[in-house]
PDB file of N, CA and C in Angstrom:
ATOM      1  N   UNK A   1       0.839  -1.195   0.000  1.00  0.00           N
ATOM      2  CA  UNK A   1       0.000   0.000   0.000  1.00  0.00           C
ATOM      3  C   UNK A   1       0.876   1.247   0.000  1.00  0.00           C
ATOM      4  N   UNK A   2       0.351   2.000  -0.435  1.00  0.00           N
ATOM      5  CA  UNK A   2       1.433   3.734  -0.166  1.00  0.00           C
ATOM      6  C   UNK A   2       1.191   3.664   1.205  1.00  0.00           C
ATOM      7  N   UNK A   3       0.842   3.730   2.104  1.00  0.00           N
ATOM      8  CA  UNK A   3       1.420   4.049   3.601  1.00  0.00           C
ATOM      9  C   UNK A   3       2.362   3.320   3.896  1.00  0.00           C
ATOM     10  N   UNK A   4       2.392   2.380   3.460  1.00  0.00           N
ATOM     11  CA  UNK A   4       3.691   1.419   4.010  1.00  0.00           C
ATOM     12  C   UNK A   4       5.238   1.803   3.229  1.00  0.00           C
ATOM     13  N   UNK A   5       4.398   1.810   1.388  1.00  0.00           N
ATOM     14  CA  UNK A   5       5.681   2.888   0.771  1.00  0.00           C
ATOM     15  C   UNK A   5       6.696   3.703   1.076  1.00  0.00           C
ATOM     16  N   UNK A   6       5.473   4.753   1.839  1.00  0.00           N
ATOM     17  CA  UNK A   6       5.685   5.993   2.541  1.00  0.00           C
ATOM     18  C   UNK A   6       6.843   5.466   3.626  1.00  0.00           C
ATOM     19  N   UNK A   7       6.514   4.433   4.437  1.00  0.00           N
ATOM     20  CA  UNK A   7       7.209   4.194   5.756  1.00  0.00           C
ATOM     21  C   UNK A   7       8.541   3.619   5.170  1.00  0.00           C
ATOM     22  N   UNK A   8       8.687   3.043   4.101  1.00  0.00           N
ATOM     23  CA  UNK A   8       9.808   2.638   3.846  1.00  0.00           C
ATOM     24  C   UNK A   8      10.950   3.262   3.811  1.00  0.00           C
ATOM     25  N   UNK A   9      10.429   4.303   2.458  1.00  0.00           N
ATOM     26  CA  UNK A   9      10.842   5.467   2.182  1.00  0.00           C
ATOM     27  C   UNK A   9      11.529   6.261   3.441  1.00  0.00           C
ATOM     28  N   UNK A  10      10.105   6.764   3.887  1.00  0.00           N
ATOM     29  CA  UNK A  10      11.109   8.015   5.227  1.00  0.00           C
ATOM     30  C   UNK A  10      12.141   6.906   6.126  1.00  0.00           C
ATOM     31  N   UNK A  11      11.768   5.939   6.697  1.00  0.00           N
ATOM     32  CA  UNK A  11      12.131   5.250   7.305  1.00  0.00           C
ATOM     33  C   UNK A  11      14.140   5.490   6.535  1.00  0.00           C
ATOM     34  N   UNK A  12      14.187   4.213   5.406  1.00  0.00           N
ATOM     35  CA  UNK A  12      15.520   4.335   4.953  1.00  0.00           C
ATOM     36  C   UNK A  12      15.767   5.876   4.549  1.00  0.00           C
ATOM     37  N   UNK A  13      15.664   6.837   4.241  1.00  0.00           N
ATOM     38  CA  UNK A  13      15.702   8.409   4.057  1.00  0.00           C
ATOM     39  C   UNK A  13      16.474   8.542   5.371  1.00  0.00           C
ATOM     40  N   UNK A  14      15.694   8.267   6.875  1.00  0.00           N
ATOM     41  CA  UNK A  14      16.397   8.548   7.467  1.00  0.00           C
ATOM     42  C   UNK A  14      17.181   8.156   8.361  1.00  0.00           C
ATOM     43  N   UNK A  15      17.936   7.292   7.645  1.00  0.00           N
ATOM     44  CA  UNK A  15      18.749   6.453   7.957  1.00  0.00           C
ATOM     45  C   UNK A  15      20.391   7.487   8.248  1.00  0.00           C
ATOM     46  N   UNK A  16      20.188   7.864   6.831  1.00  0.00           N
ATOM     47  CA  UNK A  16      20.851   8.501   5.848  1.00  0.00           C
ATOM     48  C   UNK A  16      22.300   8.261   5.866  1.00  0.00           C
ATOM     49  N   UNK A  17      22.424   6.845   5.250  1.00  0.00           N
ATOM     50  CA  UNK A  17      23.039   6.024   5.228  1.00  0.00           C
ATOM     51  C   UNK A  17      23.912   5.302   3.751  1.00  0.00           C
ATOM     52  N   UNK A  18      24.771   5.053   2.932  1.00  0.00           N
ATOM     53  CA  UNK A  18      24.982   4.730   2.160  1.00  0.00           C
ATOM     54  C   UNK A  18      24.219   3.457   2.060  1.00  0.00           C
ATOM     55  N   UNK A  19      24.352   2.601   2.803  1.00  0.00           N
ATOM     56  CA  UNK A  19      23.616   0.902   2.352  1.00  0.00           C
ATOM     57  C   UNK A  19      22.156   1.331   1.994  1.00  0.00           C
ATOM     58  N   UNK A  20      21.417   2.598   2.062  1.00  0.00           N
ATOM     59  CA  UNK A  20      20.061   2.489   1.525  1.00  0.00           C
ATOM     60  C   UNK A  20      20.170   2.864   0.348  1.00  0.00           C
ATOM     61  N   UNK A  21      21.133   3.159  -0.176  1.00  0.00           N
ATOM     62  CA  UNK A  21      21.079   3.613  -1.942  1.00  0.00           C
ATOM     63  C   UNK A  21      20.375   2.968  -2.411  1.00  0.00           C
ATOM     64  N   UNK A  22      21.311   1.619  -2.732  1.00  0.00           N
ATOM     65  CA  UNK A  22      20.781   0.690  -3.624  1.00  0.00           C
ATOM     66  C   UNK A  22      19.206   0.558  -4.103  1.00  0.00           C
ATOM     67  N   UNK A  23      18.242   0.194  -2.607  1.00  0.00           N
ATOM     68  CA  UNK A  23      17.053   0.412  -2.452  1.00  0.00           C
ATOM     69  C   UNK A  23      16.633   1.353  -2.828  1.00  0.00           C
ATOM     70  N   UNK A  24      16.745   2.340  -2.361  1.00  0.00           N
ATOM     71  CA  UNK A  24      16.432   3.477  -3.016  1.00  0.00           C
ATOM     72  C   UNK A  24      16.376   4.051  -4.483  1.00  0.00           C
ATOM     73  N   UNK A  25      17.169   3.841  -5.131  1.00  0.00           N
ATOM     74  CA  UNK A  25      17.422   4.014  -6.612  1.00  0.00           C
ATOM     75  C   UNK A  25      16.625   2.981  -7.361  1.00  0.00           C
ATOM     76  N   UNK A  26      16.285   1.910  -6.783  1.00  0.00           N
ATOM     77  CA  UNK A  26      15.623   1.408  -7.342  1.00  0.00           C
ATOM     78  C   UNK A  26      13.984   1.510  -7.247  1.00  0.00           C
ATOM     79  N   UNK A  27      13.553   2.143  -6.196  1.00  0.00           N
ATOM     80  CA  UNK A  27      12.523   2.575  -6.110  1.00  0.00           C
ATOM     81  C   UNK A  27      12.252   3.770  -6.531  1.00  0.00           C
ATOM     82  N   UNK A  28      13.001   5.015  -7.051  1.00  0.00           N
ATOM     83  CA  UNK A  28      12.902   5.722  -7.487  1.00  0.00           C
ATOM     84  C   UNK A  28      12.721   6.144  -9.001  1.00  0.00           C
ATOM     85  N   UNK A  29      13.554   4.531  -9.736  1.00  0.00           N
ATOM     86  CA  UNK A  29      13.390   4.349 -10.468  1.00  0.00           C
ATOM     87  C   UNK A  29      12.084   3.749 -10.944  1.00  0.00           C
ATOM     88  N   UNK A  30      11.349   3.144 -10.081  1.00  0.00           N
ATOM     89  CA  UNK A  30      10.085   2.727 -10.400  1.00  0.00           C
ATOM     90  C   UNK A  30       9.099   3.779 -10.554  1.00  0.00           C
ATOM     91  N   UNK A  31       9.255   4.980  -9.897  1.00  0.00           N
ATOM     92  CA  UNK A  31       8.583   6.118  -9.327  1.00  0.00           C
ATOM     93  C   UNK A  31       9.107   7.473 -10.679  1.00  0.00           C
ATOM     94  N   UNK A  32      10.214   6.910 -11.431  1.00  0.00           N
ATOM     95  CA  UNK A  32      10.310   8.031 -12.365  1.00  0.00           C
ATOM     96  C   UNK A  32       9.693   8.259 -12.932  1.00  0.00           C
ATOM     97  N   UNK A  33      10.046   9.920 -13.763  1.00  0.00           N
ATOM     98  CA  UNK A  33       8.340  10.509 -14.757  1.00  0.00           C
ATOM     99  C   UNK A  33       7.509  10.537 -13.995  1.00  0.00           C
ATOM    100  N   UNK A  34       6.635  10.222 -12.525  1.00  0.00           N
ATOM    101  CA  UNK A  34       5.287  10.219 -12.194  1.00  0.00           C
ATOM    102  C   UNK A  34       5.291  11.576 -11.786  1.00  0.00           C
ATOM    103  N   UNK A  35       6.200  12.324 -11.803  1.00  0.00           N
ATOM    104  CA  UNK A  35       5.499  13.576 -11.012  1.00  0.00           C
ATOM    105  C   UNK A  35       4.992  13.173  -9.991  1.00  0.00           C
ATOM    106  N   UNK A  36       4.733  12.392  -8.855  1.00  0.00           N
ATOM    107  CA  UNK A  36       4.302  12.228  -8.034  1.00  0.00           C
ATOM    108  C   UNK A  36       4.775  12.476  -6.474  1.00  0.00           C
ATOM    109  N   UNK A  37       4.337  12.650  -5.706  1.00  0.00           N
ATOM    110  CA  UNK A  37       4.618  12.782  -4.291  1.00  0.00           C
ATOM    111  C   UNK A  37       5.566  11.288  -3.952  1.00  0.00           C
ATOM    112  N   UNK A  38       5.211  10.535  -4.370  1.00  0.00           N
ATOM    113  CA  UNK A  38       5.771   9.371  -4.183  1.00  0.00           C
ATOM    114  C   UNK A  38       7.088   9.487  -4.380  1.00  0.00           C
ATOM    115  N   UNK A  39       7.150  10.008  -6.037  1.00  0.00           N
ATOM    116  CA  UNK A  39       8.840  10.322  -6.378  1.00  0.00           C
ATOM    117  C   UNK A  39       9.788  11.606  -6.028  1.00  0.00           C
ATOM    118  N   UNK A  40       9.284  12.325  -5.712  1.00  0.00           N
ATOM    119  CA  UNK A  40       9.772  13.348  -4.669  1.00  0.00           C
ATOM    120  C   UNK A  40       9.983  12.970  -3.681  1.00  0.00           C
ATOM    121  N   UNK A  41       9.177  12.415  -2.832  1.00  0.00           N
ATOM    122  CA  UNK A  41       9.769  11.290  -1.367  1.00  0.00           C
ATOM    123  C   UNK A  41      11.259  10.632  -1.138  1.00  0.00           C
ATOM    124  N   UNK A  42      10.713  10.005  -2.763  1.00  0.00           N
ATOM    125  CA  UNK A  42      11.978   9.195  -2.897  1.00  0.00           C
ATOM    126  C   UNK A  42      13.336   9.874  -3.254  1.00  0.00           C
ATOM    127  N   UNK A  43      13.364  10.780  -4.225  1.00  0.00           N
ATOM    128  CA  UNK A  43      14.441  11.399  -4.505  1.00  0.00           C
ATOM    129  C   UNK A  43      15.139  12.280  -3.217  1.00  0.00           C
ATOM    130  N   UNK A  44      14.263  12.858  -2.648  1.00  0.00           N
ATOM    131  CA  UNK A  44      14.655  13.520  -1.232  1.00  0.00           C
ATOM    132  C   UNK A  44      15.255  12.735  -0.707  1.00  0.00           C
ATOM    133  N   UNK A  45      14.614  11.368  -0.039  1.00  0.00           N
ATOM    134  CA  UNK A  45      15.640  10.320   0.835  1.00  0.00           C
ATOM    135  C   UNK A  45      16.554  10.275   0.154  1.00  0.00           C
ATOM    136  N   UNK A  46      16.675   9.556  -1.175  1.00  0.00           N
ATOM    137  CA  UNK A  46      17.914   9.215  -1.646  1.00  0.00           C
ATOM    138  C   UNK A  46      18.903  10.294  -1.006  1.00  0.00           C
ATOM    139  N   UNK A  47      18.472  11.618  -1.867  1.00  0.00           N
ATOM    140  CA  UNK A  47      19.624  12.818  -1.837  1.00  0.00           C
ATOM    141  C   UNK A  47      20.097  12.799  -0.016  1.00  0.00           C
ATOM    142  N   UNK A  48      19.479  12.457   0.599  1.00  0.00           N
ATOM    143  CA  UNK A  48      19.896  12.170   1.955  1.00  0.00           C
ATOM    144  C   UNK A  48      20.586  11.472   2.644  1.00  0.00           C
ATOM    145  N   UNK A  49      20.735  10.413   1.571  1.00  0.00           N
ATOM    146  CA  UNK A  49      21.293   9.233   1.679  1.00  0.00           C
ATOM    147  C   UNK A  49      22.959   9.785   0.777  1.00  0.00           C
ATOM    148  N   UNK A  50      23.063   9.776   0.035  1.00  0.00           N
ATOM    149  CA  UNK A  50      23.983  10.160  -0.966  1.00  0.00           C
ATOM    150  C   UNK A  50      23.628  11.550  -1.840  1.00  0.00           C
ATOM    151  N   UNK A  51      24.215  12.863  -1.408  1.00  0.00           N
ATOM    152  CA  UNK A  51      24.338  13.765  -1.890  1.00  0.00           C
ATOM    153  C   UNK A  51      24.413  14.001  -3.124  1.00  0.00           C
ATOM    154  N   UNK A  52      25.804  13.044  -4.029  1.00  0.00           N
ATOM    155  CA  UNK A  52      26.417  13.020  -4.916  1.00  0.00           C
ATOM    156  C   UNK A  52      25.799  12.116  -6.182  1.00  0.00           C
ATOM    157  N   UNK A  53      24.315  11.574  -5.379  1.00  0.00           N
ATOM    158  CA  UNK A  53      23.478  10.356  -6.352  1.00  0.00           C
ATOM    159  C   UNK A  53      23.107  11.263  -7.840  1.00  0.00           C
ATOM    160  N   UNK A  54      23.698  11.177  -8.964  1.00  0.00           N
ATOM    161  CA  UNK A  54      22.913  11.627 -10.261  1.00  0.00           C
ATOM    162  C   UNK A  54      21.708  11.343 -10.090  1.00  0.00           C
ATOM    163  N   UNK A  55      21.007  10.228  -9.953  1.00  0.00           N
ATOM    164  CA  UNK A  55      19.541  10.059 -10.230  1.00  0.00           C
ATOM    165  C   UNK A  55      18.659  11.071  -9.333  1.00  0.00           C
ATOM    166  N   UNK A  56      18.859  11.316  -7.875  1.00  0.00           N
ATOM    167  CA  UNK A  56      17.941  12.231  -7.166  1.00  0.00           C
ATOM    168  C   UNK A  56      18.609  13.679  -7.564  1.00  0.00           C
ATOM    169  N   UNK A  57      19.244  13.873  -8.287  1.00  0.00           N
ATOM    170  CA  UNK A  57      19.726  15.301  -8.615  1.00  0.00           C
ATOM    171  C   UNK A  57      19.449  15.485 -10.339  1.00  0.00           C
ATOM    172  N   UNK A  58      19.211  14.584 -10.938  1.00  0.00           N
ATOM    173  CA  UNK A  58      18.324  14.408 -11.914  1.00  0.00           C
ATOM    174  C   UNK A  58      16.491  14.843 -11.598  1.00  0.00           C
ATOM    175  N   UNK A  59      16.510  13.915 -10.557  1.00  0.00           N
ATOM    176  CA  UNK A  59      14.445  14.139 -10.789  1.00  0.00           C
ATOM    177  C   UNK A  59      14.602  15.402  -9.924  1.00  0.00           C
ATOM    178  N   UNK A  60      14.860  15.564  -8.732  1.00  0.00           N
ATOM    179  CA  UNK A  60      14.890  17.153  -8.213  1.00  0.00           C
ATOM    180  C   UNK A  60      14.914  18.044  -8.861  1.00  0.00           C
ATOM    181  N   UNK A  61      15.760  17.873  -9.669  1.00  0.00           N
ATOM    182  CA  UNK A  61      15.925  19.366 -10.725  1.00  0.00           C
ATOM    183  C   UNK A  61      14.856  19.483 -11.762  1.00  0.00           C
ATOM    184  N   UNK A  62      14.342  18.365 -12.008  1.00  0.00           N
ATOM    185  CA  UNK A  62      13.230  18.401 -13.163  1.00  0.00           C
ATOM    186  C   UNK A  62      11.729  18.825 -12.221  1.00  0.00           C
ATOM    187  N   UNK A  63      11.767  18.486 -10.800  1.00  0.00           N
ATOM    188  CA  UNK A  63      10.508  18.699  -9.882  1.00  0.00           C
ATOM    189  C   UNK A  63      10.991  20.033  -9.828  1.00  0.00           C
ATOM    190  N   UNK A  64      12.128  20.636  -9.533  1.00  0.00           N
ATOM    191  CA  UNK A  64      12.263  22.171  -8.966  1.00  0.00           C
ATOM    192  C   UNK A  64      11.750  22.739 -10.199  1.00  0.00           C
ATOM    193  N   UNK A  65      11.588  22.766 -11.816  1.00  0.00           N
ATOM    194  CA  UNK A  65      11.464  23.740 -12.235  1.00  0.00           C
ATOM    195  C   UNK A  65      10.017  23.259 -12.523  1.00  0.00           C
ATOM    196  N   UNK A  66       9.409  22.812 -11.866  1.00  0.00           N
ATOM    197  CA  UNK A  66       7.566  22.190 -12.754  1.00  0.00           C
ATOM    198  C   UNK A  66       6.784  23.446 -12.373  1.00  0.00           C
ATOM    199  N   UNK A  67       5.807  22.859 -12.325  1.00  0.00           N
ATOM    200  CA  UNK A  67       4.474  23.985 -12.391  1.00  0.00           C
ATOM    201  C   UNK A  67       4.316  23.597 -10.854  1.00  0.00           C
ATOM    202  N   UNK A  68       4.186  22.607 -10.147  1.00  0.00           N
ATOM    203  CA  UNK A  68       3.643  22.386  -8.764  1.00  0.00           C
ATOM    204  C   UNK A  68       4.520  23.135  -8.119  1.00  0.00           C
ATOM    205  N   UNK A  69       4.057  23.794  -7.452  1.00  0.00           N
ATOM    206  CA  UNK A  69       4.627  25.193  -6.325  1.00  0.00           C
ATOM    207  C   UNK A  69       5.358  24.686  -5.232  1.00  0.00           C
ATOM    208  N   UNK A  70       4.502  23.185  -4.435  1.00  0.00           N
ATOM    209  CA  UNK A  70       4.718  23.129  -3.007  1.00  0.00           C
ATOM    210  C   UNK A  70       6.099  21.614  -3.834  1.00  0.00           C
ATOM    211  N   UNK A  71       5.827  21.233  -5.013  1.00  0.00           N
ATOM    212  CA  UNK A  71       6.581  20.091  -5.219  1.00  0.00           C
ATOM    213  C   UNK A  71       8.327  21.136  -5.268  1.00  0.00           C
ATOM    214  N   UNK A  72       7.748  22.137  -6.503  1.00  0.00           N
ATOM    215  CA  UNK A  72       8.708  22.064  -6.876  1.00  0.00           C
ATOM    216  C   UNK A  72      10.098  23.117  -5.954  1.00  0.00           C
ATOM    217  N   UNK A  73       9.315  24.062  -4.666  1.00  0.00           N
ATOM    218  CA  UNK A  73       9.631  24.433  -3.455  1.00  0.00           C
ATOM    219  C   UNK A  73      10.793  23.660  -2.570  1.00  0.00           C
ATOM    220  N   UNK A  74       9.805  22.379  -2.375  1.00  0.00           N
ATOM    221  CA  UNK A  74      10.769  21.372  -1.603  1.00  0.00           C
ATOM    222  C   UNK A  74      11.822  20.645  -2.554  1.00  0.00           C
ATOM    223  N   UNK A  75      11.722  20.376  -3.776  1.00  0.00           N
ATOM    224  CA  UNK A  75      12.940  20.336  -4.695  1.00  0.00           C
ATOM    225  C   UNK A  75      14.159  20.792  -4.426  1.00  0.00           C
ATOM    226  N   UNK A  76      13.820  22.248  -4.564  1.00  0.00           N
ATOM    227  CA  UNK A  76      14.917  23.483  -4.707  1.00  0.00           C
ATOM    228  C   UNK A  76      15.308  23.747  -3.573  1.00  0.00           C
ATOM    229  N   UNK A  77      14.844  23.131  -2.614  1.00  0.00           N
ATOM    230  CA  UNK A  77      15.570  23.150  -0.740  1.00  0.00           C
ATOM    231  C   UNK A  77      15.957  21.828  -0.938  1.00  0.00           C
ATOM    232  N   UNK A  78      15.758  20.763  -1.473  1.00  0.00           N
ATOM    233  CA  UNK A  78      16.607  19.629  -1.157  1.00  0.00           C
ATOM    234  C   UNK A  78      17.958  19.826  -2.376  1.00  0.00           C
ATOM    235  N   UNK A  79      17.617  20.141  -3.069  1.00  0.00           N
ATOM    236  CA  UNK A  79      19.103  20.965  -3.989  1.00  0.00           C
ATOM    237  C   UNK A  79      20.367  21.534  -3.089  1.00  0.00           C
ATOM    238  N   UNK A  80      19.418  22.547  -2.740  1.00  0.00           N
ATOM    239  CA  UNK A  80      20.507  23.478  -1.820  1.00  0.00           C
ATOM    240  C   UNK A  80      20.870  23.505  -0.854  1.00  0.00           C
ATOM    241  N   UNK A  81      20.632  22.275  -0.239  1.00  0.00           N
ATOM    242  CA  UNK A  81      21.733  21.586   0.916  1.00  0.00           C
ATOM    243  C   UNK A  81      22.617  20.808   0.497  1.00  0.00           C
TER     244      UNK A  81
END
């Protein structure tokens, strides 16, 4: 279910840990293109996880410049840390 998603997600996010990459990237990858809250979740943990990850500095940057205000807000603060 997405609540449990959700728990995964924040859960390894905040770990913020290298061993959650893996996981992570791969769920993010499932979650690419959706524009979704889901994949913003995910890209955030990742970037939390590994700063230096291309893939969450890939979809971040494509969420920071969208039309969604509150998506693309929290984007451009997970950028600029």
């Amino acid at each position: 279910t997405s609540a449990r998603f959700r728990a995964v997600v924040v859960s390894l996010g905040g770990t913020r840990e290298k061993l959650a990459v893996p996981t992570l990237r791969r769920l993010l990858a499932e979650k690419r293109g959706s524009n979704s809250a889901s994949e913003l979740m995910v890209a955030c943990a990742l970037r939390q996880c590994d700063r230096s990850d291309d893939l969450s500095q890939e979809v971040l940057s494509r969420l920071a410049g969208g039309a969604n205000g509150p998506f693309a807000r929290l984007a451009q603060r997970m950028l600029a840390k």
